[in-house]
C-alpha atoms as a PDB file:
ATOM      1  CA  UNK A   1     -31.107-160.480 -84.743  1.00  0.00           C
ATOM      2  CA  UNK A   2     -28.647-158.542 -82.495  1.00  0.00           C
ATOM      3  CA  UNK A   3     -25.905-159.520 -84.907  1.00  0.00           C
ATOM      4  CA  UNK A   4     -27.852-158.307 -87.839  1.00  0.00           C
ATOM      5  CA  UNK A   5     -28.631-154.989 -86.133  1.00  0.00           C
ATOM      6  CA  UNK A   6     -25.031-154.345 -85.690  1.00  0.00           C
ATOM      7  CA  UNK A   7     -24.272-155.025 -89.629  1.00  0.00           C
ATOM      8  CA  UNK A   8     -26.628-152.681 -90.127  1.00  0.00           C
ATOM      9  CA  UNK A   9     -25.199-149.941 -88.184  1.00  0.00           C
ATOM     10  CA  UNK A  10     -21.520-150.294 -89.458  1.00  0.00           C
ATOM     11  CA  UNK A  11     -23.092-150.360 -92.781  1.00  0.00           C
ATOM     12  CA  UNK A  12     -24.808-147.325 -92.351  1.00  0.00           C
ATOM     13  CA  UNK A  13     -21.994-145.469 -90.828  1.00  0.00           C
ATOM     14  CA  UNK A  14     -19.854-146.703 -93.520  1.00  0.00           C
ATOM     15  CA  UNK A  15     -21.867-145.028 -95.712  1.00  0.00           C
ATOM     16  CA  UNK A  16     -22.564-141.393 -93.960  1.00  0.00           C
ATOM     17  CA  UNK A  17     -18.276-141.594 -93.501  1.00  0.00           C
ATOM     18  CA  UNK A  18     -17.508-138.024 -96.559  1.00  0.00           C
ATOM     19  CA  UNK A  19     -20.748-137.822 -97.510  1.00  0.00           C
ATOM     20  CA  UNK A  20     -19.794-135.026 -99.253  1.00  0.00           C
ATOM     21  CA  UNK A  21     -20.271-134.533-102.578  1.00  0.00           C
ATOM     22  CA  UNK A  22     -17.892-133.810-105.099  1.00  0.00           C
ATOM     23  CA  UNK A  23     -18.317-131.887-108.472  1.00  0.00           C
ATOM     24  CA  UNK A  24     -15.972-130.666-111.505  1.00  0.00           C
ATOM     25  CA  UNK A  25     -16.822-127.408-112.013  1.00  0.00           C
ATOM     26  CA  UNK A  26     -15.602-126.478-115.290  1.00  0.00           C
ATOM     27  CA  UNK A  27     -15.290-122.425-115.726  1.00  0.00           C
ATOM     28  CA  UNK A  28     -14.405-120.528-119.501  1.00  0.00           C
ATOM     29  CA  UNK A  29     -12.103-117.857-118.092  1.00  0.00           C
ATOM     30  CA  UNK A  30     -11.993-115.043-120.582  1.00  0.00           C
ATOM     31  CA  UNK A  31      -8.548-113.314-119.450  1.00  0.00           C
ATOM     32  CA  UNK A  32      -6.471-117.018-120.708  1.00  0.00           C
ATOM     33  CA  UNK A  33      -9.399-117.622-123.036  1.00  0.00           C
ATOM     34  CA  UNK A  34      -9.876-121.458-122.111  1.00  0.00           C
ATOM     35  CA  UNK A  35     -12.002-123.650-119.964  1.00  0.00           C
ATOM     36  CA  UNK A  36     -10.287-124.469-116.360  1.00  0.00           C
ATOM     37  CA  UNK A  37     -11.527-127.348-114.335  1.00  0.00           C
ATOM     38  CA  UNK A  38     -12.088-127.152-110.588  1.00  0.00           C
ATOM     39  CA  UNK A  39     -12.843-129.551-107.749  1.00  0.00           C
ATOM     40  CA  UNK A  40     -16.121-128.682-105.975  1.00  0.00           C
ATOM     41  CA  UNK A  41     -16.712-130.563-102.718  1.00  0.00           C
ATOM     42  CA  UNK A  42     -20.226-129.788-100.592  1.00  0.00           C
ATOM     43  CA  UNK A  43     -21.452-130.746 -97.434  1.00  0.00           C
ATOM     44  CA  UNK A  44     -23.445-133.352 -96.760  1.00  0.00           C
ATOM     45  CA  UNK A  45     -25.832-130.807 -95.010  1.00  0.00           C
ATOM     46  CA  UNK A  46     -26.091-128.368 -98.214  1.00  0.00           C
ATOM     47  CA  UNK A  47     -28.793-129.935 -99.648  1.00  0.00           C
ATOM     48  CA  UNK A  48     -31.061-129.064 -96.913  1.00  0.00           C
ATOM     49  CA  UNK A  49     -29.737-125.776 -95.972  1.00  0.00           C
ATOM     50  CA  UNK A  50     -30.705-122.951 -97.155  1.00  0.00           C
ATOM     51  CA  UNK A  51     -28.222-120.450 -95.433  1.00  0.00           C
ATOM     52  CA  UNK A  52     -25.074-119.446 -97.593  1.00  0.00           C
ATOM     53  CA  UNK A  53     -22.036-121.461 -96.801  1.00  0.00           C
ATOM     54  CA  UNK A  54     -18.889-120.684 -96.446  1.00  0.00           C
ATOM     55  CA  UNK A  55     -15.800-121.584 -99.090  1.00  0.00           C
ATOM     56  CA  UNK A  56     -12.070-122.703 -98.732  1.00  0.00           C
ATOM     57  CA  UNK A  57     -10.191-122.183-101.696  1.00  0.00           C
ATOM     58  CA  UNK A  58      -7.550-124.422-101.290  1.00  0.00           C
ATOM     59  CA  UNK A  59      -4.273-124.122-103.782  1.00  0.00           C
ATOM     60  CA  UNK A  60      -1.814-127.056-105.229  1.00  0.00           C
ATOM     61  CA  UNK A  61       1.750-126.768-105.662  1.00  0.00           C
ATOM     62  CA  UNK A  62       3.938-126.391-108.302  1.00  0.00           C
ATOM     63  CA  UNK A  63       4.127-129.163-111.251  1.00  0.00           C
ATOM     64  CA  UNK A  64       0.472-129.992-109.242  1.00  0.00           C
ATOM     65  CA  UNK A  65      -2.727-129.830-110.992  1.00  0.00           C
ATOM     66  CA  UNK A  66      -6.393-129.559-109.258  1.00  0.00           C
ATOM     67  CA  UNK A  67      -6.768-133.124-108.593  1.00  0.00           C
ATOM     68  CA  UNK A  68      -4.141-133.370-106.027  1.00  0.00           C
ATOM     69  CA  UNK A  69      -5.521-132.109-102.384  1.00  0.00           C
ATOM     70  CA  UNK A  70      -8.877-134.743-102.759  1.00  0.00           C
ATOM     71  CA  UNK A  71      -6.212-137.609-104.199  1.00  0.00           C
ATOM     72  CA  UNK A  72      -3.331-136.931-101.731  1.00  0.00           C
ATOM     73  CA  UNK A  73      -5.839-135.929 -98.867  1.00  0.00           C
ATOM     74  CA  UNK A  74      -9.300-137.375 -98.899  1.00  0.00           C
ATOM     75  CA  UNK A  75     -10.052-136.458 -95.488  1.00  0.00           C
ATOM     76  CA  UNK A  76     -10.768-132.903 -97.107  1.00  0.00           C
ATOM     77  CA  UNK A  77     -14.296-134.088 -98.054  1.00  0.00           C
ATOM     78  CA  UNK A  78     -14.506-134.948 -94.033  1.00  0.00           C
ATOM     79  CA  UNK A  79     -13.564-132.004 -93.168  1.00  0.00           C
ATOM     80  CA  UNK A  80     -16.372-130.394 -95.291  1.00  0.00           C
ATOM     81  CA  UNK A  81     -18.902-132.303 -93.793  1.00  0.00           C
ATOM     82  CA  UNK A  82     -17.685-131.473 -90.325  1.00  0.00           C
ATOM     83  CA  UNK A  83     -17.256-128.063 -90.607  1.00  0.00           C
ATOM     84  CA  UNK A  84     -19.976-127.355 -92.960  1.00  0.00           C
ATOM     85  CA  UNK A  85     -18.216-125.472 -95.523  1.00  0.00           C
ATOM     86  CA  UNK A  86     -17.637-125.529 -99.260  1.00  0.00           C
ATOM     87  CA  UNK A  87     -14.091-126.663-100.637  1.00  0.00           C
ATOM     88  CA  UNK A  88     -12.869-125.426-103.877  1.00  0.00           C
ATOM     89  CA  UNK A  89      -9.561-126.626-105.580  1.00  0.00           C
ATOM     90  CA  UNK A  90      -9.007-124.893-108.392  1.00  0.00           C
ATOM     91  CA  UNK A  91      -6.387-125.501-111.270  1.00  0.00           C
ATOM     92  CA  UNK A  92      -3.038-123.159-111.111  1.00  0.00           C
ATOM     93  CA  UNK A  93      -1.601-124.436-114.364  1.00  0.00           C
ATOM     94  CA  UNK A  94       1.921-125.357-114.852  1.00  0.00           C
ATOM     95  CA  UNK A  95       3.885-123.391-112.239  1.00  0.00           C
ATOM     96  CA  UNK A  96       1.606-120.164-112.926  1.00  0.00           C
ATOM     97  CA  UNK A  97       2.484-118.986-109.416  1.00  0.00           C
ATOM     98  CA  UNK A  98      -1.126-117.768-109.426  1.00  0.00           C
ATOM     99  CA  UNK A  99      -0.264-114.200-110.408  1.00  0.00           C
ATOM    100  CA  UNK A 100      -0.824-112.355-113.973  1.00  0.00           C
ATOM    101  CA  UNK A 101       2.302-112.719-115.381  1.00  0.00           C
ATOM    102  CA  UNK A 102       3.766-109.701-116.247  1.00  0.00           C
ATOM    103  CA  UNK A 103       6.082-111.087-119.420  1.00  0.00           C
ATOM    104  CA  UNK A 104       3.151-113.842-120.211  1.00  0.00           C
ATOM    105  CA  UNK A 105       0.701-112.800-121.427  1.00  0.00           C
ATOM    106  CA  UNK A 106      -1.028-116.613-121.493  1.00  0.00           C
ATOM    107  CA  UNK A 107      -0.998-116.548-117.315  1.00  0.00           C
ATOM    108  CA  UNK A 108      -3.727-114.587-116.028  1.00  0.00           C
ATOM    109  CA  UNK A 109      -4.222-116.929-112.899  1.00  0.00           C
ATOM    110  CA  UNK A 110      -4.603-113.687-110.349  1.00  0.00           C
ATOM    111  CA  UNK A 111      -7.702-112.348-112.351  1.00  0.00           C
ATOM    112  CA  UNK A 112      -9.095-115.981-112.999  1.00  0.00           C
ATOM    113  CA  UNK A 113      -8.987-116.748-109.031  1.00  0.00           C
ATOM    114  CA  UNK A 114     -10.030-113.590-107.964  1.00  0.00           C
ATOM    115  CA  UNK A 115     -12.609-112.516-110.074  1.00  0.00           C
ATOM    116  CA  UNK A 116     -13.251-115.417-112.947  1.00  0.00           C
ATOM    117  CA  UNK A 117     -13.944-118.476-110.691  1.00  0.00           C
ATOM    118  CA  UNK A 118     -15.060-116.357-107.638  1.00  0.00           C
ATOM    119  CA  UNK A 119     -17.951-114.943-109.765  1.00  0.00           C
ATOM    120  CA  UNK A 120     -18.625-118.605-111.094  1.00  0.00           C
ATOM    121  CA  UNK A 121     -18.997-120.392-107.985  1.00  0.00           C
ATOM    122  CA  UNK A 122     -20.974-118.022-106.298  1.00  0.00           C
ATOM    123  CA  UNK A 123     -23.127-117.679-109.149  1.00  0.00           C
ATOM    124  CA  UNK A 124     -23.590-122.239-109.357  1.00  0.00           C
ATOM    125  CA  UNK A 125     -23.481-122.623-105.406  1.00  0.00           C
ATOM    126  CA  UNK A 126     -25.440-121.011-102.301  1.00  0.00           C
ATOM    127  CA  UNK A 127     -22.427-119.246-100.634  1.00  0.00           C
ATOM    128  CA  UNK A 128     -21.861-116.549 -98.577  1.00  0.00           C
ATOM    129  CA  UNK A 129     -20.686-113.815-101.085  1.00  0.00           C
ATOM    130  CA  UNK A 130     -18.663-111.763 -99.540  1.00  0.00           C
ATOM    131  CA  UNK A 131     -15.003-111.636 -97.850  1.00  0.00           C
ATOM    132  CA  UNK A 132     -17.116-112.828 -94.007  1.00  0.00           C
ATOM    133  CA  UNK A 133     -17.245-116.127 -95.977  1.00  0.00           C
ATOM    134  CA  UNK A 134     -14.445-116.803 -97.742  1.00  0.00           C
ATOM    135  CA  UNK A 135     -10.884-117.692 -96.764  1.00  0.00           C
ATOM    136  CA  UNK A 136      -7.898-119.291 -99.066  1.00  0.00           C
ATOM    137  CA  UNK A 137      -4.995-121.573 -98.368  1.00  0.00           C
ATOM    138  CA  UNK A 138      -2.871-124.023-100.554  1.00  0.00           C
ATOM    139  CA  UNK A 139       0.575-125.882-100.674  1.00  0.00           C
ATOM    140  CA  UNK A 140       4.034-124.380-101.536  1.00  0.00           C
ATOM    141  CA  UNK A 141       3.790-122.353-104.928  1.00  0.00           C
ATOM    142  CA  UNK A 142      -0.308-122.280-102.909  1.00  0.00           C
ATOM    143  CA  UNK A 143       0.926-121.519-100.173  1.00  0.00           C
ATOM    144  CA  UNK A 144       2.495-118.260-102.400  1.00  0.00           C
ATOM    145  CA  UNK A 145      -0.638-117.817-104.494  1.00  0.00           C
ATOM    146  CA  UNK A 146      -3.047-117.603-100.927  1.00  0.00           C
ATOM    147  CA  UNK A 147      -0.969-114.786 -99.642  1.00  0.00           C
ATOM    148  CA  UNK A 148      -0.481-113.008-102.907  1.00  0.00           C
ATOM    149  CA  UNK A 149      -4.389-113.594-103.819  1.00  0.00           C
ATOM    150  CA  UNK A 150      -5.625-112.298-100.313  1.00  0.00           C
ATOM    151  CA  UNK A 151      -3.088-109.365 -99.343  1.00  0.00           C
ATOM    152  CA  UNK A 152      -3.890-108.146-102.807  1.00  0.00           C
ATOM    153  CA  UNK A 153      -8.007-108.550-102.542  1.00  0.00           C
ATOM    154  CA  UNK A 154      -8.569-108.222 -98.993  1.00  0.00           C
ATOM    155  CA  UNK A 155     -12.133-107.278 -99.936  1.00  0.00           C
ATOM    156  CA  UNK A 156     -12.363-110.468-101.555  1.00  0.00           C
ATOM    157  CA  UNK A 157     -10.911-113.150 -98.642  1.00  0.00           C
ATOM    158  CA  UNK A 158     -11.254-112.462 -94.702  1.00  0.00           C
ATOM    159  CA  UNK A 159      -8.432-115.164 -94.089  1.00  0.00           C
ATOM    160  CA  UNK A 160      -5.841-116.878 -95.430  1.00  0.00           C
ATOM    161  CA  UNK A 161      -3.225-119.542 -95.061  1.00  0.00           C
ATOM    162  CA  UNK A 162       0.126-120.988 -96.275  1.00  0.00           C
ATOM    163  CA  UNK A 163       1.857-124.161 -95.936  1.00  0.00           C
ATOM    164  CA  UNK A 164       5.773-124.833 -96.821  1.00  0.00           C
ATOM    165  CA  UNK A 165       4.851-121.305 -98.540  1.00  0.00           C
ATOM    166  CA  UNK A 166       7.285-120.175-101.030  1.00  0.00           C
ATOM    167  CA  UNK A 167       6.780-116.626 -99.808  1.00  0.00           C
ATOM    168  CA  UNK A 168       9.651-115.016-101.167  1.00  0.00           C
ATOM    169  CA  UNK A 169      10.838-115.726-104.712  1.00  0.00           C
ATOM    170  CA  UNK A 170      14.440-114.096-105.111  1.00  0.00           C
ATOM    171  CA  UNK A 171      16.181-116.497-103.503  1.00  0.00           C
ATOM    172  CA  UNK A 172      14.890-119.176-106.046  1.00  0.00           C
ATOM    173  CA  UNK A 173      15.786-117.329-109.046  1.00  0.00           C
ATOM    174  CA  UNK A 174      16.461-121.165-111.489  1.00  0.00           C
ATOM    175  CA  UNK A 175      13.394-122.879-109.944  1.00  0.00           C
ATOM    176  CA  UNK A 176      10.165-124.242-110.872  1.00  0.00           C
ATOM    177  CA  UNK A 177       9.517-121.803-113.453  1.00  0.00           C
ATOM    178  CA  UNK A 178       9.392-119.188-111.330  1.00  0.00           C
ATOM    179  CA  UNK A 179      11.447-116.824-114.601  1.00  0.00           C
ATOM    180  CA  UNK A 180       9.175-117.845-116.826  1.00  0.00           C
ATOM    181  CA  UNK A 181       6.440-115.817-115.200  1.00  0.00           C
ATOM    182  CA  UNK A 182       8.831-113.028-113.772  1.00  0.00           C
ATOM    183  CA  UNK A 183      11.603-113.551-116.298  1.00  0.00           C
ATOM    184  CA  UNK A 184      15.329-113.490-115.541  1.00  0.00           C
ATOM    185  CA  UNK A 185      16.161-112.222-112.135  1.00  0.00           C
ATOM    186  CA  UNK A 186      19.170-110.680-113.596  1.00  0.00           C
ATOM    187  CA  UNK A 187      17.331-108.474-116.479  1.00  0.00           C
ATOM    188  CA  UNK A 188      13.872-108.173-114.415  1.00  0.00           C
ATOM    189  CA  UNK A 189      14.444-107.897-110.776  1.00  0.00           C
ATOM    190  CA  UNK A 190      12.068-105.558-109.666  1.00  0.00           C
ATOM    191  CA  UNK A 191       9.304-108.179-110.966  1.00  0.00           C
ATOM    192  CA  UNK A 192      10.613-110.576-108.408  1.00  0.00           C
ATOM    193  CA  UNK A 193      10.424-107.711-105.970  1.00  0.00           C
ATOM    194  CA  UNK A 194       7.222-106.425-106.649  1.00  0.00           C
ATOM    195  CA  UNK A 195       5.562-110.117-106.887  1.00  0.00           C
ATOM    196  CA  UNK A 196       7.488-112.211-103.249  1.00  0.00           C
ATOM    197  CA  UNK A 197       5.118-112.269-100.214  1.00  0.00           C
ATOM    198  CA  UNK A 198       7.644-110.741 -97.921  1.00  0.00           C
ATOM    199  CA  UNK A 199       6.940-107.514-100.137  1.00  0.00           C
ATOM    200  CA  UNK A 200       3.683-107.414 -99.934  1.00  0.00           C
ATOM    201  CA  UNK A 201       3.382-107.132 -95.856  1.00  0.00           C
ATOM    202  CA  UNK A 202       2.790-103.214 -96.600  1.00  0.00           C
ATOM    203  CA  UNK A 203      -0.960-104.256 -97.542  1.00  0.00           C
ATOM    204  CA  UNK A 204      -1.767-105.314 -94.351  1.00  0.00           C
ATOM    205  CA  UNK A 205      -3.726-102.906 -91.991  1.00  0.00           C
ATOM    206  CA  UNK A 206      -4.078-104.808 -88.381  1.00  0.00           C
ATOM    207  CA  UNK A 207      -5.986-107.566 -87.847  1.00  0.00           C
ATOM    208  CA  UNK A 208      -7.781-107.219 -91.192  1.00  0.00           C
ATOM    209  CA  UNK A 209      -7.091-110.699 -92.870  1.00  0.00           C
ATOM    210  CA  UNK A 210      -6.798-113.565 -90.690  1.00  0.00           C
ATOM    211  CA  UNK A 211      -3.060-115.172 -90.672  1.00  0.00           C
ATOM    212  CA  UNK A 212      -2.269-118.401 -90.635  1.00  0.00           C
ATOM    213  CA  UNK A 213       1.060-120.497 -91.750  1.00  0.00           C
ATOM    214  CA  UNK A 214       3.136-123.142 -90.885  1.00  0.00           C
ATOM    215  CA  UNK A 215       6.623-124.742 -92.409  1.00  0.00           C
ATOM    216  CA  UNK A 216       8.442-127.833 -91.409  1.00  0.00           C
ATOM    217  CA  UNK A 217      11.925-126.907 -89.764  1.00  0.00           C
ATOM    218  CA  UNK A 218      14.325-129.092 -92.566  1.00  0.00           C
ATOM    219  CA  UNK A 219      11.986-127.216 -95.219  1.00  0.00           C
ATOM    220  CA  UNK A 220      13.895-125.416 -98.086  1.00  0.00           C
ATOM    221  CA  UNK A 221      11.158-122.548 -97.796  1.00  0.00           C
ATOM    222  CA  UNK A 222      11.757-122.955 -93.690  1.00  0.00           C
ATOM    223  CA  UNK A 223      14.397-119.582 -93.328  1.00  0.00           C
ATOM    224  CA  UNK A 224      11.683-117.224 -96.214  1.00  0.00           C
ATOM    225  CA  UNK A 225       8.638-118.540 -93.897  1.00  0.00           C
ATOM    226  CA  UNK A 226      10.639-117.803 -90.093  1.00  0.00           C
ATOM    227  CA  UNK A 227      11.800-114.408 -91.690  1.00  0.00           C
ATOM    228  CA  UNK A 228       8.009-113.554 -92.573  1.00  0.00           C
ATOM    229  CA  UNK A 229       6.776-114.083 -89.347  1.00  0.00           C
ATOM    230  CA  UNK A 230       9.717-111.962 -87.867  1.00  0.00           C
ATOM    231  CA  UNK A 231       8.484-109.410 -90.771  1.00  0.00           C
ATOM    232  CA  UNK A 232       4.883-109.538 -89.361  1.00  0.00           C
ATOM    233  CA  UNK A 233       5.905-109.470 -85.915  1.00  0.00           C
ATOM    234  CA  UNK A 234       7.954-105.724 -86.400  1.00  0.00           C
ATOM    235  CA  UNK A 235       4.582-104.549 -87.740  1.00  0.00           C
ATOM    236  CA  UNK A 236       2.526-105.934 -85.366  1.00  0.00           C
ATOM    237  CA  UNK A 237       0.418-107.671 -87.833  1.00  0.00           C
ATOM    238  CA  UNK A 238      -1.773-110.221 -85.815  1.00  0.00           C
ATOM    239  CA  UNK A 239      -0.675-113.996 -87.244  1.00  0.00           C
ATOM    240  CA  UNK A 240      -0.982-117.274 -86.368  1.00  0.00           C
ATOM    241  CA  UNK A 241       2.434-119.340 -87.194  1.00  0.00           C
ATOM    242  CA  UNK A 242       3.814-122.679 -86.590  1.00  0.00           C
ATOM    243  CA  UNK A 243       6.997-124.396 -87.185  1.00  0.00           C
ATOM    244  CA  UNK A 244       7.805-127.635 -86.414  1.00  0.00           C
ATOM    245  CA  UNK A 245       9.621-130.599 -87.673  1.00  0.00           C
ATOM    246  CA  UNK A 246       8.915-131.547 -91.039  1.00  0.00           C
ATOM    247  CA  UNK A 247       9.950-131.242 -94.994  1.00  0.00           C
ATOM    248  CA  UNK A 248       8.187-130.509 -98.204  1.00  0.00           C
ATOM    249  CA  UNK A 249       5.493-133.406 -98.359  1.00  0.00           C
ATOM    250  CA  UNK A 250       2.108-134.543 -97.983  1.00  0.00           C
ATOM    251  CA  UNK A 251       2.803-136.247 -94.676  1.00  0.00           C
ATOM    252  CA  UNK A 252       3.551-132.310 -93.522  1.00  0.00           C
ATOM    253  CA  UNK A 253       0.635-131.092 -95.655  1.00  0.00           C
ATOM    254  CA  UNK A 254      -1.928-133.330 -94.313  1.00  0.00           C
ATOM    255  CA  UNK A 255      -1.336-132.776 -91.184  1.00  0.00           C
ATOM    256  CA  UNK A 256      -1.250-128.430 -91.283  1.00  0.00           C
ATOM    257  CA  UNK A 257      -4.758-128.820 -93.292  1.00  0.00           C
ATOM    258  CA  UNK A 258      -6.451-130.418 -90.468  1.00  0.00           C
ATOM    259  CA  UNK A 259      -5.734-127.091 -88.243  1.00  0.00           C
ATOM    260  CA  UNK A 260      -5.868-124.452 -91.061  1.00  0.00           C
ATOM    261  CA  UNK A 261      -9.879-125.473 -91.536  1.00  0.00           C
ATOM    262  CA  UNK A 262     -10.101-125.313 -87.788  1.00  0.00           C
ATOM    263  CA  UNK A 263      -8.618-121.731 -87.923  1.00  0.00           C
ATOM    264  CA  UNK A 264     -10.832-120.973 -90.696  1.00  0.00           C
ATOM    265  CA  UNK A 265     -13.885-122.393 -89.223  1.00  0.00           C
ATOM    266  CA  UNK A 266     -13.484-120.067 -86.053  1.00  0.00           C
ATOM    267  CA  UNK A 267     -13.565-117.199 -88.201  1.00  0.00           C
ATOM    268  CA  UNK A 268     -15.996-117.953 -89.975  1.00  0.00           C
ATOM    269  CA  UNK A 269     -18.161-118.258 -86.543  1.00  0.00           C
ATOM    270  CA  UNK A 270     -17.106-115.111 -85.594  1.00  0.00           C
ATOM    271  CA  UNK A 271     -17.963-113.376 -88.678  1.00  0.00           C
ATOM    272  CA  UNK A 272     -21.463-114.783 -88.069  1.00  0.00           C
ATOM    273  CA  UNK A 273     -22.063-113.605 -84.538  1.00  0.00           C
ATOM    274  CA  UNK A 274     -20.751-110.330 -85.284  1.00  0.00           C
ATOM    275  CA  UNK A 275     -22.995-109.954 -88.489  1.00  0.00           C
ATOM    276  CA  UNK A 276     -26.478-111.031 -85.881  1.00  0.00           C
ATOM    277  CA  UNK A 277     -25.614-107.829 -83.513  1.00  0.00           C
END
C-alpha cells in the first residue's frame, strides 16, 4: 500500500510538471494582409483567476519562425506556471527584423506587434492591458526587434530585454537580410541609421522602460551589445546588463531566459503594489 501511494504521487507530480497550456493563436493582420500564427502559453492558474495577467512577448531569431522558443526551450511553459504570467511567441517572418520596412512594403512586422497582435490577444485572453503588464524580450534579430518595439512604444511595454541582441545593424551591412528590409547600406544609409538600437537610446527618459540584456563574450554581436551599455551608461539610463562567456546558441539562450522572466516578474510586482496605493 505504501508502495502504491508513492506511484501515485510521482504520477501526479508528473502530471502537474508545465501544466500550462498552450494555444495557436492565429491573427489576420491587415497592414501584410495575411493570417500570422502565434504561440499562446497560459498558466496553469488562469483558469481560476480572474485578475488580468501579465504577458511576455518573447521574439525568435533570424531564419527562426514562432515555433522555436517552446521547441528549443520547453521550460518556458514552467516558467509560466511559476511566475504566473502569459507567454506569447509570435511569428517575425523571414528575417523581417520586426520593423516596417521602409523599401518593403510586404513587412509591416512593427505595426503587426505593436498594435495588430497586441489588440488580438488582449481582446482573446484576460490580461492586464496596459504597459504595467506587459514586457518583451527575444533572441538575436529578437533581441533587435524587443528594443526597437519598446523604445519606440514605451506606452505600450514597461520592460524589455535582449539576448545576443543585434542592436546595431551597420556593421552587418551583407547579413541575414538585413538590406532587404533597409536596402543597400551604400545607396540607403540613413535607413540603417535611423532603424540600429544604438540610435534609438535618445527615446529613453530615466528609468521609464525596464532594461535588461545580456551577450556571451565570443559573441559576434558581443562589441554592438558592450558599446550599448557604455551608450546607456553616459546617459545614465538605468539597465540591467550581463556578459559572460558564451556564443550565439540555445545553450546561451536558455540559460539568459531563466533570469530575464525573473527580471520581468519583479516588475511586474512592483507595478502591482504601486497601482494598490
Amino acid at each position: 500500500m505504501h508502495k502504491k501511494l508513492i506511484l501515485l504521487l510521482l504520477i501526479c507530480n508528473a502530471i502537474n510538471v508545465n501544466a500550462s497550456q498552450v494555444d495557436t493563436l492565429l491573427v489576420a493582420s491587415k497592414s501584410m494582409n495575411k493570417s500570422i500564427p502565434n504561440i499562446v502559453i497560459v498558466p496553469d492558474s488562469y483558469s481560476n483567476n480572474k485578475v488580468g495577467f501579465p504577458v511576455v512577448y518573447l521574439l525568435h531569431g533570424a531564419d527562426g519562425n514562432y515555433t522555436n522558443w517552446l521547441s528549443k526551450v520547453p521550460d518556458i511553459k514552467k516558467y509560466s506556471d511559476q511566475y504566473n504570467i502569459i507567454i506569447v511567441c509570435p511569428d517575425g517572418g523571414h528575417n523581417s527584423w520586426y520593423f516596417d520596412s521602409p523599401i518593403n512594403p510586404q513587412m509591416k512586422y512593427e505595426t503587426y506587434l505593436a498594435k495588430e497582435l497586441i489588440e488580438k490577444v488582449d481582446e482573446n485572453y484576460n490580461t492586464i492591458d496596459n504597459r504595467t503588464g506587459r514586457a518583451i524580450t527575444g533572441l538575436s534579430m529578437g533581441g533587435h526587434g524587443a528594443f526597437y518595439l519598446a523604445f519606440k512604444h514605451q506606452d505600450i511595454w514597461g520592460a524589455a530585454g535582449s539576448m545576443s541582441g543585434g542592436v546595431d545593424l551597420r556593421p552587418f551591412p551583407a547579413n541575414w537580410d538585413i538590406s532587404k528590409q533597409l536596402g543597400d547600406y551604400s545607396k540607403h544609409p540613413s535607413n540603417w541609421e535611423e532603424n540600429s538600437i544604438i540610435n534609438l537610446v535618445y527615446l529613453l527618459k530615466g528609468d521609464n522602460l525596464k532594461l535588461i540584456f545580456d551577450c556571451g563574450t565570443n559573441d559576434f554581436f558581443y562589441e554592438v551589445n558592450k558599446q550599448l551599455h557604455q551608450k546607456l551608461m553616459n546617459r545614465n539610463i538605468p539597465h540591467d546588463y550581463t556578459e559572460r562567456s558564451g556564443s550565439h546558441n540555445w545553450a546561451f539562450w536558455s540559460n539568459s531566459i531563466k533570469y530575464q522572466v525573473l527580471y520581468f516578474d519583479i516588475y511586474f510586482n512592483e507595478q502591482k503594489k504601486s497601482n494598490k496605493h
